[in-house]
C-alpha atoms as a PDB file:
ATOM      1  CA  UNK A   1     -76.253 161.955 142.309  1.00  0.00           C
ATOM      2  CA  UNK A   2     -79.023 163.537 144.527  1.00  0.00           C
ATOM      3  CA  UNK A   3     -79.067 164.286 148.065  1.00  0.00           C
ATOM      4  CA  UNK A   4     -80.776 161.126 149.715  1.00  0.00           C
ATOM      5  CA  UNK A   5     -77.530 158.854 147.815  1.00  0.00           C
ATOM      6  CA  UNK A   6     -74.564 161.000 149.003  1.00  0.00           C
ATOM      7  CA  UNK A   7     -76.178 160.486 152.586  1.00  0.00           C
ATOM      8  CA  UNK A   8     -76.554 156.996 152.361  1.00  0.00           C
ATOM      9  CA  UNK A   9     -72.785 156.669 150.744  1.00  0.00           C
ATOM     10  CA  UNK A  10     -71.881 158.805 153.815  1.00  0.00           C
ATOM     11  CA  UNK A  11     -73.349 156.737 155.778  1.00  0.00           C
ATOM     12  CA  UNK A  12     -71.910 153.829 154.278  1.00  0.00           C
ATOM     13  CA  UNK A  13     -68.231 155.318 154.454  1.00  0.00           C
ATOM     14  CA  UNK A  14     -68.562 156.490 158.090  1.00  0.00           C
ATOM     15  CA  UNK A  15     -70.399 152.939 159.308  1.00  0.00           C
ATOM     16  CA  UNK A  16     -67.669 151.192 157.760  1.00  0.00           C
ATOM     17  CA  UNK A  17     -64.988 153.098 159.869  1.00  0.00           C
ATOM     18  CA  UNK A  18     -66.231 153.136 163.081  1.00  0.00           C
ATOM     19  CA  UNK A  19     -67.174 149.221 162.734  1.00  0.00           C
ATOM     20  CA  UNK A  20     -64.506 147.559 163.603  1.00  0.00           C
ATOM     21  CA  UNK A  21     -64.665 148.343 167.336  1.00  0.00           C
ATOM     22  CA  UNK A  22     -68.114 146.353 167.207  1.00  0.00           C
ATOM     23  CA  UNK A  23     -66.941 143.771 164.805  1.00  0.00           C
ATOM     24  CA  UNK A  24     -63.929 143.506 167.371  1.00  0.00           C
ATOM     25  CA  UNK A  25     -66.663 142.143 169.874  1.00  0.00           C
ATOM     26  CA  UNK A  26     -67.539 139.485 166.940  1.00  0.00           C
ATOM     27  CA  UNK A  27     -64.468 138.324 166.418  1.00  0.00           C
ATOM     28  CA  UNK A  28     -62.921 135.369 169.059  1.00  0.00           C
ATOM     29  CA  UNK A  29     -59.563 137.556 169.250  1.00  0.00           C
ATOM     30  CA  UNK A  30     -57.397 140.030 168.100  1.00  0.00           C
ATOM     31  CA  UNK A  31     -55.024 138.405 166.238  1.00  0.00           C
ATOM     32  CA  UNK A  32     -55.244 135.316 163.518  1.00  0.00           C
ATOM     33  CA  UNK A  33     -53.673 132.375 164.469  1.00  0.00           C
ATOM     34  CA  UNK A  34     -52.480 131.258 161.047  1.00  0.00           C
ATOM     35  CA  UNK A  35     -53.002 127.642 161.697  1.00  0.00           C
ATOM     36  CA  UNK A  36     -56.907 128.728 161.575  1.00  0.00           C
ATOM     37  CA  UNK A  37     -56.589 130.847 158.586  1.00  0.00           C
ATOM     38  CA  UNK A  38     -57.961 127.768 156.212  1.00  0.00           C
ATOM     39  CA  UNK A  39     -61.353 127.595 158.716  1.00  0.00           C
ATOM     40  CA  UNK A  40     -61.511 131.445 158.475  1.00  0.00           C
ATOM     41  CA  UNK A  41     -61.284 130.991 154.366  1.00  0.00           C
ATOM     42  CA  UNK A  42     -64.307 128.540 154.785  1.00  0.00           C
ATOM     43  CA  UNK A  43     -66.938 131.137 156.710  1.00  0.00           C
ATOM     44  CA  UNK A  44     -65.691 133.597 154.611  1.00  0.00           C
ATOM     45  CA  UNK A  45     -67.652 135.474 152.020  1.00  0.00           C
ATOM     46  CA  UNK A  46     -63.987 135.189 150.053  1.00  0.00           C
ATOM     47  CA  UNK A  47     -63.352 131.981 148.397  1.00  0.00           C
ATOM     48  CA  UNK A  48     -59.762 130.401 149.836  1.00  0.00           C
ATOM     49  CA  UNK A  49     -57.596 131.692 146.865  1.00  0.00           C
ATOM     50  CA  UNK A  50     -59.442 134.515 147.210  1.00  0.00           C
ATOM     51  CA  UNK A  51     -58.976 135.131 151.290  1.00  0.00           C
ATOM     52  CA  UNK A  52     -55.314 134.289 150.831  1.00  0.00           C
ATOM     53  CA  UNK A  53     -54.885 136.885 148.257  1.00  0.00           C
ATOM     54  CA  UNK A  54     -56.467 139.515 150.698  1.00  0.00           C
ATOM     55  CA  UNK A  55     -53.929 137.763 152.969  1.00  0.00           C
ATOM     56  CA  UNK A  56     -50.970 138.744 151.105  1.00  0.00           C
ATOM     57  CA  UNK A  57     -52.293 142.379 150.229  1.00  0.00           C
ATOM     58  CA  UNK A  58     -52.888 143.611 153.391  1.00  0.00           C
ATOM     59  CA  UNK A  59     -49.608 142.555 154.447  1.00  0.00           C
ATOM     60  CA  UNK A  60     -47.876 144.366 151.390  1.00  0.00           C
ATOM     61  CA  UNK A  61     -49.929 147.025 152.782  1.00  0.00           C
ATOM     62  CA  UNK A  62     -48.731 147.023 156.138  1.00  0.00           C
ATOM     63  CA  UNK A  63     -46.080 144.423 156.114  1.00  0.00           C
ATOM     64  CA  UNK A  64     -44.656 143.646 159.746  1.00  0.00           C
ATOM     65  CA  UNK A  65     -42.272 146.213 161.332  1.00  0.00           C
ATOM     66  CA  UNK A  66     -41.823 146.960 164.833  1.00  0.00           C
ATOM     67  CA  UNK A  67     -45.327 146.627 164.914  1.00  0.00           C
ATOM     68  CA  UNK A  68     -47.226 143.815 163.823  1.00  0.00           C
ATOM     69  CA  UNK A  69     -48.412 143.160 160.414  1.00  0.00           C
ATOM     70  CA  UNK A  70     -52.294 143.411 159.141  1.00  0.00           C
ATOM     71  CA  UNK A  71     -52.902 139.863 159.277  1.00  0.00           C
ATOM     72  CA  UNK A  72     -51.184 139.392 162.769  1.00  0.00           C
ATOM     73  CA  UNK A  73     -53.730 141.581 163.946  1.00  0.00           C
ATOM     74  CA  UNK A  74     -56.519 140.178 161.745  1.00  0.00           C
ATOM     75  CA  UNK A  75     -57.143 142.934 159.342  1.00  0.00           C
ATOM     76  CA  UNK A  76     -58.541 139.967 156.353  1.00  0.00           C
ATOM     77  CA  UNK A  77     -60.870 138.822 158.857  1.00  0.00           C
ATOM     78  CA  UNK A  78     -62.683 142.169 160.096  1.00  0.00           C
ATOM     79  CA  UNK A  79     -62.452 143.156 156.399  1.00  0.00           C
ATOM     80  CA  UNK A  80     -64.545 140.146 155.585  1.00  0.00           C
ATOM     81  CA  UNK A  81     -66.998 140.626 158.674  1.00  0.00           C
ATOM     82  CA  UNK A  82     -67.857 144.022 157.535  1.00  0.00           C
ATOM     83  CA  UNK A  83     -68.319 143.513 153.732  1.00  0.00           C
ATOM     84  CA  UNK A  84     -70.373 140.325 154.688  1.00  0.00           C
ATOM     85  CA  UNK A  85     -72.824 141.570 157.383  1.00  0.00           C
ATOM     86  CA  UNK A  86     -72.361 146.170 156.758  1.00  0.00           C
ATOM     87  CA  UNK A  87     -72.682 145.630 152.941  1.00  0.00           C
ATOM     88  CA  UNK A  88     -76.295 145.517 151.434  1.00  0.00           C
ATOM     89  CA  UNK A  89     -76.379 142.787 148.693  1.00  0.00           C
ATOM     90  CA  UNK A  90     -75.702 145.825 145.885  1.00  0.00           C
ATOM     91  CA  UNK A  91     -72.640 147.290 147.792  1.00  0.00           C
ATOM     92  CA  UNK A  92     -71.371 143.244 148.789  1.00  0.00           C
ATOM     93  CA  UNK A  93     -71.894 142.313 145.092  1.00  0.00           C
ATOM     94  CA  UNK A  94     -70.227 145.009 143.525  1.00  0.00           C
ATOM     95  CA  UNK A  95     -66.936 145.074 146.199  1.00  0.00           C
ATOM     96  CA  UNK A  96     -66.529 141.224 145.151  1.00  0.00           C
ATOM     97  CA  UNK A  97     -66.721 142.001 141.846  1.00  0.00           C
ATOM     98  CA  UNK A  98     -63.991 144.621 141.723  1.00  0.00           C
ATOM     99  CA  UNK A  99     -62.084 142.568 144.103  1.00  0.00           C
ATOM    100  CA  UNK A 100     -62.092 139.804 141.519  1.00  0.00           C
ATOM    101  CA  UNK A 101     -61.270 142.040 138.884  1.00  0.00           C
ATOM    102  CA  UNK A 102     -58.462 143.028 140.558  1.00  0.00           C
ATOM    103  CA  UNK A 103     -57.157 139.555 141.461  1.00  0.00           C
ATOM    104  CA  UNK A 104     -57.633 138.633 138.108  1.00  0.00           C
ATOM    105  CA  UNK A 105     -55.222 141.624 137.255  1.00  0.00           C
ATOM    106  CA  UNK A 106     -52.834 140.578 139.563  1.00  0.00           C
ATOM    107  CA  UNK A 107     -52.895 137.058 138.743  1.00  0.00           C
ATOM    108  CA  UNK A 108     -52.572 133.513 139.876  1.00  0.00           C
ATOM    109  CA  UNK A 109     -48.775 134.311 141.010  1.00  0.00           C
ATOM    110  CA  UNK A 110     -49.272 136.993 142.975  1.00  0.00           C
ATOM    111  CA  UNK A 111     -49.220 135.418 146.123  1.00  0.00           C
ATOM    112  CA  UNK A 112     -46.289 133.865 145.837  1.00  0.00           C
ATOM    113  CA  UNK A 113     -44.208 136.760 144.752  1.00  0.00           C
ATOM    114  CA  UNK A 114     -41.198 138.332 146.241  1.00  0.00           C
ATOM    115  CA  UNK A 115     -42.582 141.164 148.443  1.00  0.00           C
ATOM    116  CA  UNK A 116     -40.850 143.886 146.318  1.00  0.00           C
ATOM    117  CA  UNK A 117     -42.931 142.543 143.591  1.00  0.00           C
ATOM    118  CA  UNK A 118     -45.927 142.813 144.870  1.00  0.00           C
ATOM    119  CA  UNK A 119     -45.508 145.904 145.962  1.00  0.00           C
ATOM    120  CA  UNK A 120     -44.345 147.190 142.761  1.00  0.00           C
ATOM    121  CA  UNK A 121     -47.446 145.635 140.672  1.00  0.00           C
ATOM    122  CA  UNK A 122     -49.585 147.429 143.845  1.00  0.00           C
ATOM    123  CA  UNK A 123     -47.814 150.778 143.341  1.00  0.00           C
ATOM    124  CA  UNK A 124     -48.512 150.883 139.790  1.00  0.00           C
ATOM    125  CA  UNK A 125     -52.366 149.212 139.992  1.00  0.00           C
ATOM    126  CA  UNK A 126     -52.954 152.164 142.219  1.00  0.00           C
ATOM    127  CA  UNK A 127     -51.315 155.183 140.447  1.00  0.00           C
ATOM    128  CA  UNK A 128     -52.722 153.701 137.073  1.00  0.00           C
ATOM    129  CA  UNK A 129     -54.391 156.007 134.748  1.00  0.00           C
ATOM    130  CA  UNK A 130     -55.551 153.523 132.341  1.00  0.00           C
ATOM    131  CA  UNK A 131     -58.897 153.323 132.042  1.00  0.00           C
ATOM    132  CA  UNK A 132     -59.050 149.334 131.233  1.00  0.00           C
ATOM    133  CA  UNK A 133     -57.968 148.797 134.971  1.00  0.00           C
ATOM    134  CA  UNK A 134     -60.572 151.571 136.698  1.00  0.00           C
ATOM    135  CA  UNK A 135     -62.343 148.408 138.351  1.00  0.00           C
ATOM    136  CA  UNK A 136     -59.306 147.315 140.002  1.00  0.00           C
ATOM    137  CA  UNK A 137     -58.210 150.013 140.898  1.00  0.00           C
ATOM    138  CA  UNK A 138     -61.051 150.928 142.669  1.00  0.00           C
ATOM    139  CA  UNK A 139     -61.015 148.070 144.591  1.00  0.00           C
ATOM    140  CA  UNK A 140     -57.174 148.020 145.500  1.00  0.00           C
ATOM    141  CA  UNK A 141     -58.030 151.534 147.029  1.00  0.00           C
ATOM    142  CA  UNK A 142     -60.719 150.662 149.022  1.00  0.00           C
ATOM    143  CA  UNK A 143     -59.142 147.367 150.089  1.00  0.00           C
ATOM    144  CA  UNK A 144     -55.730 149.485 151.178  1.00  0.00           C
ATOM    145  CA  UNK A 145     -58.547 152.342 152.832  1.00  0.00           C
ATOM    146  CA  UNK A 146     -59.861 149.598 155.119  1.00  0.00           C
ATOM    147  CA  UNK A 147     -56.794 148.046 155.502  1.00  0.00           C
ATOM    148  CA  UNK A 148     -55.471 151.061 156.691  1.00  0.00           C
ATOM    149  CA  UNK A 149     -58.479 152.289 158.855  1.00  0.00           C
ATOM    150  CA  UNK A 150     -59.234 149.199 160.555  1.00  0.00           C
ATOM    151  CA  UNK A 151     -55.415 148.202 161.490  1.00  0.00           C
ATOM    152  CA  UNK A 152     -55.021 151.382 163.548  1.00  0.00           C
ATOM    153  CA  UNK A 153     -58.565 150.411 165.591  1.00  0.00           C
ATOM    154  CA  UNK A 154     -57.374 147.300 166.286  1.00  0.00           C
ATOM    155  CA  UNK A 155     -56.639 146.393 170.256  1.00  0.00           C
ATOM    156  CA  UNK A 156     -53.307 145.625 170.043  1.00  0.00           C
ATOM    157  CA  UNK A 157     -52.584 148.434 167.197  1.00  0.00           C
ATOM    158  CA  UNK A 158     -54.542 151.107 169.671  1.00  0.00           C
ATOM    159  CA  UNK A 159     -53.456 149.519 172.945  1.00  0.00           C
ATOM    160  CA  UNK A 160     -49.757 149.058 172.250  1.00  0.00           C
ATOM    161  CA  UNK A 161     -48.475 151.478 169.297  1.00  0.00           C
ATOM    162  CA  UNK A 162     -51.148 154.525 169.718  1.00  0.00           C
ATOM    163  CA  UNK A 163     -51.726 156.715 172.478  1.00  0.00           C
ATOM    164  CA  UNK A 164     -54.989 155.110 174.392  1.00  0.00           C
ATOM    165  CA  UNK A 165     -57.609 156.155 176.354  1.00  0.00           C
ATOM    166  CA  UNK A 166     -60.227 154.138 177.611  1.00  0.00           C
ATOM    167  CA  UNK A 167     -62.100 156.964 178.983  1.00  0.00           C
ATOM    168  CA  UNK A 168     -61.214 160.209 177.238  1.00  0.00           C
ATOM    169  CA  UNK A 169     -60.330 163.398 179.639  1.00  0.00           C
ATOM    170  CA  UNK A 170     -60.407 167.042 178.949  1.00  0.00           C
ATOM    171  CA  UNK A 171     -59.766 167.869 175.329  1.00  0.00           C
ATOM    172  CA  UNK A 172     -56.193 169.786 174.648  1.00  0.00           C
ATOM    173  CA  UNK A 173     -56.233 171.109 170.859  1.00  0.00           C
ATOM    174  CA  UNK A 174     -53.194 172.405 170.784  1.00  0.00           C
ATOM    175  CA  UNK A 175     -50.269 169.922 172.360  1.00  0.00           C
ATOM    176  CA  UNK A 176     -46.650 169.478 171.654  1.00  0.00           C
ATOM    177  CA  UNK A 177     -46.302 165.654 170.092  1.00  0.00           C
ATOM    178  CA  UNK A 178     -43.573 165.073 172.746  1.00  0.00           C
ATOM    179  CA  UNK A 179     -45.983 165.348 175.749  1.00  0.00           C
ATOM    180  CA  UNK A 180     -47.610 162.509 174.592  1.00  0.00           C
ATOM    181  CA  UNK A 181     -44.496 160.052 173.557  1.00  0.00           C
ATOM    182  CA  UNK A 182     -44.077 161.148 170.415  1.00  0.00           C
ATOM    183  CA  UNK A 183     -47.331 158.660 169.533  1.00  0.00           C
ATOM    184  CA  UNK A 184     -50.243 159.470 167.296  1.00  0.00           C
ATOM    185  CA  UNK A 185     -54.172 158.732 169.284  1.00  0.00           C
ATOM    186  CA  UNK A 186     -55.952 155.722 168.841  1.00  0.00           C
ATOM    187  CA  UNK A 187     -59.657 156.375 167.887  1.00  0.00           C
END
């Protein structure tokens, strides 16, 4: 790999996580009303069994808690913004095809599963050696990166359960965790 594509995979990486702010602006709220979740699966870039799959992983991912889950907060839908309009055609190709790879590996059930079983079958897709299931695991890592990354930038995740700033003041490096409530900063 030379230079000029480890830049542009930077780039990629780092657009990717500071994107959902913007795509935030695209989006007609915060949260998914579930009721709309069929009209969502019809814009998408995902077909419906497809969108209702990344439904049901993000919330194995994070599942709701004293917090809200990823698809309360509308985690499928920013993932699908930003693989549908950030993604060149390569990088949008090749993420669908891993992501069908992986549902395939998962299968037509998965959905409906108890939620210790899906978690299980994620556990083990994602600490898998085995070379036969590379693809899928790929994409079940990258789909539980974003998940991850763009929950916490979400306005109600960074409003409510982070430590939030709209303008930023002087920069302390070295703080005790309790000064600030014992809470984590949004970015």
């Amino acid at each position: 790999m030379n230079r000029r594509e480890v830049l542009k995979l930077t780039a990629l990486v780092t657009g990717a996580a500071i994107t959902p702010p913007l795509a935030g602006a695209l989006l007609s709220g915060c949260s998914v009303d579930p009721s709309q979740m069929d009209v969502q699966a019809a814009n998408s870039i995902f077909s419906v069994e497809e969108y209702q799959l990344l439904n049901s992983i993000v919330d194995v991912i994070l599942p709701k808690s004293d917090s809200p889950s990823a698809s309360e907060v509308g985690v499928p839908s920013i993932i699908d913004d930003v693989v549908g309009q950030v993604y060149d055609n390569d990088g949008r190709a090749l993420y669908l095809a891993r992501f069908q790879i992986m549902a395939e590996h998962l299968g037509d059930k998965f959905s409906r599963s108890t939620i210790k079983t899906k978690t299980e079958k994620l556990q083990a897709l994602g600490s898998s050696t085995n070379e036969e299931l590379a693809e899928a695991r790929l994409a079940y890592l990258d789909l539980r990166q974003q998940t991850v990354a763009f929950y916490l930038t979400t306005e109600p995740v960074a409003t409510k359960f982070l430590n939030f700033l709209p303008v930023p003041g002087e920069y302390q490096p070295c703080i005790e965790l309790s000064s600030v409530n014992g809470k984590a900063w949004a970015l």
